[in-house]
Protein backbone atom coordinates (compact mmCIF):
# COMPACT_ATOMS: atom_id res chain seq x y z
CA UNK A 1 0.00 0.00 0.00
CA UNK A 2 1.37 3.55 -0.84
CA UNK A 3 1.61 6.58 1.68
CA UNK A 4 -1.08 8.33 -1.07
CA UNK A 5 -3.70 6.22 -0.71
CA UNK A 6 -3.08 4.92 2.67
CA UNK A 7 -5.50 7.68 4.19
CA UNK A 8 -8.37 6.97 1.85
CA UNK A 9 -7.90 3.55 2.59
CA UNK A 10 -8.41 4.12 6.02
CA UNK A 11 -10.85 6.38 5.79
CA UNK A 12 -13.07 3.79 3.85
CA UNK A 13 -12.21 1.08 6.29
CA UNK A 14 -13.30 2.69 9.20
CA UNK A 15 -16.92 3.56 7.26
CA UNK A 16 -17.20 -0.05 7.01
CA UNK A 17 -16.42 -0.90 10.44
CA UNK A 18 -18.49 1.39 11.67
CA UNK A 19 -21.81 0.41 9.60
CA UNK A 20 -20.53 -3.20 10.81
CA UNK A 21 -20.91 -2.12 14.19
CA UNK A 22 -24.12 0.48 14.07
CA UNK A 23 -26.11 -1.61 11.22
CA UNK A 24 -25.00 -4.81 11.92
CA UNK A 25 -27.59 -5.58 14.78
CA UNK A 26 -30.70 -3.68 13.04
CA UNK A 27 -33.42 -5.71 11.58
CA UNK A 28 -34.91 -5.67 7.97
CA UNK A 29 -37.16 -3.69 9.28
CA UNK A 30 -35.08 -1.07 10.77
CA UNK A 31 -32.95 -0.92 7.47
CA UNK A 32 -35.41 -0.17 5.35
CA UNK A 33 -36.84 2.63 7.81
CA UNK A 34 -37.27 6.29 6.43
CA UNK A 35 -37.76 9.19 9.06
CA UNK A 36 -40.30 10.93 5.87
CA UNK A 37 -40.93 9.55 2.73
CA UNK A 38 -38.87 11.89 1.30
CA UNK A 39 -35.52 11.03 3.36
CA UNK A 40 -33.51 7.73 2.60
CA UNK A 41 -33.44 4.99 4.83
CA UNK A 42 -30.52 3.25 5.94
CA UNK A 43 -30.41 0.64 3.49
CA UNK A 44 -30.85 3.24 0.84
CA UNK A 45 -27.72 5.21 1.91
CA UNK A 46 -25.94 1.88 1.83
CA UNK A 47 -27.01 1.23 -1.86
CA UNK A 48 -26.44 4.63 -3.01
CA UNK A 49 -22.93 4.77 -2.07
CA UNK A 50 -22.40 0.80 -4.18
CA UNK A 51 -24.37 2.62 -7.49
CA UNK A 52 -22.15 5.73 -7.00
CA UNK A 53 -19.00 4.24 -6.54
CA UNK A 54 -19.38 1.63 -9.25
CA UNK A 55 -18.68 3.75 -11.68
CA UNK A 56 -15.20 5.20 -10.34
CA UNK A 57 -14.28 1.54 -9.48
CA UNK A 58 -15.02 0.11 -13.28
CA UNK A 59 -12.57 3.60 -14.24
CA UNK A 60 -9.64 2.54 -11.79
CA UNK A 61 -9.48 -1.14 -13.52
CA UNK A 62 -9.38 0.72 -16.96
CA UNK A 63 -6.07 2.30 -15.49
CA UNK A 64 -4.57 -0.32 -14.01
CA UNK A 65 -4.94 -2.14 -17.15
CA UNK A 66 -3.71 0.50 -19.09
CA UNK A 67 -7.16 0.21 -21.36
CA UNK A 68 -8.21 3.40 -19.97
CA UNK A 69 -8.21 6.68 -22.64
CA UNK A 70 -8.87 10.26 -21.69
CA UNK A 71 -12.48 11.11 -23.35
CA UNK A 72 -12.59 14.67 -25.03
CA UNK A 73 -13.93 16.69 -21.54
CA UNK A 74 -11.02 14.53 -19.54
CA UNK A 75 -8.46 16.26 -21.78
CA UNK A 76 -10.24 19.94 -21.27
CA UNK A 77 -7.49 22.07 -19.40
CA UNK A 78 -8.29 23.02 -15.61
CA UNK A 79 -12.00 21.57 -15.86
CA UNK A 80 -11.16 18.53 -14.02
CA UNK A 81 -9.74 20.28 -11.26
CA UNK A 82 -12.70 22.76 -11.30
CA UNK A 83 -15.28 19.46 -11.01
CA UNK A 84 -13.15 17.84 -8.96
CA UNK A 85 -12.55 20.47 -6.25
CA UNK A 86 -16.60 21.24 -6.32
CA UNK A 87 -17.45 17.97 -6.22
CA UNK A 88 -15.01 17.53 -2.90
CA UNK A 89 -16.37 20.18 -1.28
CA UNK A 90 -20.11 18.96 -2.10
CA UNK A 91 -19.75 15.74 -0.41
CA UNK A 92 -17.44 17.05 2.62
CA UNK A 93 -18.98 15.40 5.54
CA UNK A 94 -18.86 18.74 7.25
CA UNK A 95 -20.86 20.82 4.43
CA UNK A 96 -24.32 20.49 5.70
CA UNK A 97 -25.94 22.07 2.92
CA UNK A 98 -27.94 19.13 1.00
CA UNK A 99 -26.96 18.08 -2.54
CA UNK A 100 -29.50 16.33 -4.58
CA UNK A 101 -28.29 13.12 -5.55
CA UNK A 102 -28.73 12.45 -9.96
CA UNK A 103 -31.29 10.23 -10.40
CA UNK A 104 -28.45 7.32 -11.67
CA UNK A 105 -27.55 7.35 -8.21
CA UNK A 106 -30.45 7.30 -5.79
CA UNK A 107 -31.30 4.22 -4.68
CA UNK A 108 -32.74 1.32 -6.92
CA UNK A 109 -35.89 0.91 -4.60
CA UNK A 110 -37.50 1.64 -1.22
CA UNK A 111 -36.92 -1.70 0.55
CA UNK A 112 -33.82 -3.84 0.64
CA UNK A 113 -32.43 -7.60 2.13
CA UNK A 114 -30.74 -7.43 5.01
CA UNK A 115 -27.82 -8.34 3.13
CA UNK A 116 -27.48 -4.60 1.44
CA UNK A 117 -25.21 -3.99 4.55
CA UNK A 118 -23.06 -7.44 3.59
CA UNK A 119 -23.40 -5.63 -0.16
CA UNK A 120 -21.92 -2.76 1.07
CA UNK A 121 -18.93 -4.06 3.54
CA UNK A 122 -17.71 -6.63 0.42
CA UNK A 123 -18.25 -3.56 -2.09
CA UNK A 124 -15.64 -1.68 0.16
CA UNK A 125 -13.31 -4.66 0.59
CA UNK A 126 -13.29 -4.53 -3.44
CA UNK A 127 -12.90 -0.66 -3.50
CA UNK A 128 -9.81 -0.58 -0.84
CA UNK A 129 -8.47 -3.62 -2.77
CA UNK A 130 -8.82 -1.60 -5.98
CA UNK A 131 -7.28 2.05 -4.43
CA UNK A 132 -4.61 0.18 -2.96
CA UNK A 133 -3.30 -1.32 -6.73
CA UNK A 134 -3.24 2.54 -8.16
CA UNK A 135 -0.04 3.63 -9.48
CA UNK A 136 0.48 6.12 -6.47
CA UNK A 137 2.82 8.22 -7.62
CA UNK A 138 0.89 9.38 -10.80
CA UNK A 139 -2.69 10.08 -9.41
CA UNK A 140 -2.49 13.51 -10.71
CA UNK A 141 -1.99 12.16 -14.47
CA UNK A 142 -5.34 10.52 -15.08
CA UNK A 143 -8.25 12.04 -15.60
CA UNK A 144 -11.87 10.47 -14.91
CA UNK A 145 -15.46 11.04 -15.79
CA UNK A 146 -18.07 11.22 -13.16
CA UNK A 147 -20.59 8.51 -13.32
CA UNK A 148 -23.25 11.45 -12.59
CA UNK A 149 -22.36 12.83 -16.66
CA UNK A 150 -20.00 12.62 -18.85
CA UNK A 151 -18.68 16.27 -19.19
CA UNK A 152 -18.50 16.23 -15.67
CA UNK A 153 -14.55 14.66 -14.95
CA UNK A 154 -12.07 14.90 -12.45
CA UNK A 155 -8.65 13.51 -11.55
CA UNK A 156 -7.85 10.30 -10.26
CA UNK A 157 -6.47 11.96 -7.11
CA UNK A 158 -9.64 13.73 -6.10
CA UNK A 159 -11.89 10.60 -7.00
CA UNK A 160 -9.59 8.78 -4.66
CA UNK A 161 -10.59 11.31 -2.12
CA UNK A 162 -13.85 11.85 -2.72
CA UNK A 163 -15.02 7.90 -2.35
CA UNK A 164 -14.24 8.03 1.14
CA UNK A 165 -15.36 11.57 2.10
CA UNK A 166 -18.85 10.65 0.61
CA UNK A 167 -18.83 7.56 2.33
CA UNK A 168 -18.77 9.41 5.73
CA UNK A 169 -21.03 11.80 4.61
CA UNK A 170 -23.68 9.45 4.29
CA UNK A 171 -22.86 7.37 7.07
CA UNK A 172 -23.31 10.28 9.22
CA UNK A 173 -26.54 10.55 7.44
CA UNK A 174 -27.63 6.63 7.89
CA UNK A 175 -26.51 7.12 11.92
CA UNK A 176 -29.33 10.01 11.95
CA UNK A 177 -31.90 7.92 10.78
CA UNK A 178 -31.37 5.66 13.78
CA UNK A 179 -31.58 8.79 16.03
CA UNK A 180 -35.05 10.28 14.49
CA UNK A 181 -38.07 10.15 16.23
CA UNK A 182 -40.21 7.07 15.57
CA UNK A 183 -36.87 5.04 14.49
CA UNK A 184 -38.79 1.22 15.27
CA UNK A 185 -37.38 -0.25 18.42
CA UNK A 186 -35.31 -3.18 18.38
CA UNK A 187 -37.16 -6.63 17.57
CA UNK A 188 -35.20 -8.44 19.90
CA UNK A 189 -35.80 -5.83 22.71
């Protein structure tokens, strides 16, 4: 594992611990709970980081195959900086303003197995396993496209970054679910 990475790494191991420990004893039930129709549920966080981070992950195997090819916006001077550096500061776990989620990324449906959280700790396994075979010392090189669109783009350094930081983001989000009022009491208590 390289120093550059190491932190993301981290970062995304400790989301998945800690869903392991918060989510780990809820029930289907208490998964698929939603505060207001119009807020996610647990599970629904869960998914929504998978369907977003799918798309980065199927980009970092392009480049560690050397099969991956800068599209005409990825070769645009200074735009994916510009994305890149909003797009950081949009998911920032401590910017509380709400960002809308594109449609490609909200969840696939309202109700989810139990296993979503097993979906989601063996997703991250696969993403850490993934960061960790980058070529370190030239994440500033590539460029690529958010999943979101694809004139929106980036660098491989800041979508290294952001995985992690959106991760938290919505696992702060998932832990506030549990705290609302009406959250269903434990079926084993």
């Amino acid at each position: 594992m390289t120093s550059s990475i190491t932190p993301h790494t981290q970062l995304l191991a400790e989301v998945s611990q800690a869903a392991e420990q918060h989510f780990r004893p809820l029930s289907k039930e208490q998964l698929n709970w939603k505060p207001d129709p119009n807020k996610w549920s647990i599970a629904q966080c869960l998914d929504h980081l998978i369907r977003t981070n799918e798309g980065y992950l199927e980009q970092f195997e392009q480049i560690k195959s050397g099969q991956k090819r800068n599209s005409l916006w990825e070769r645009m001077p200074l735009f994916p900086t510009l994305f890149g550096n909003f797009l950081l500061k949009a998911v920032d776990p401590a910017n509380k303003q709400k960002v809308p989620a594109p449609s490609s990324f909200r969840p696939a449906r309202s109700h989810f197995p139990p296993e979503v959280l097993d979906n989601f700790l063996a997703h991250n396994r696969s993403a850490i396993r993934s960061m960790e075979q980058l070529p370190a010392d030239e994440l500033r090189k590539y460029r690529l496209t958010s999943p979101a669109s694809p004139v929106l783009t980036l660098r491989l350094d800041q979508a290294v970054e952001l995985i992690p930081m959106h991760e938290q983001r919505h696992l702060q989000q998932a832990l506030r679910v549990m705290e609302a009022e009406g959250f269903p009491a434990s079926a084993l208590g």
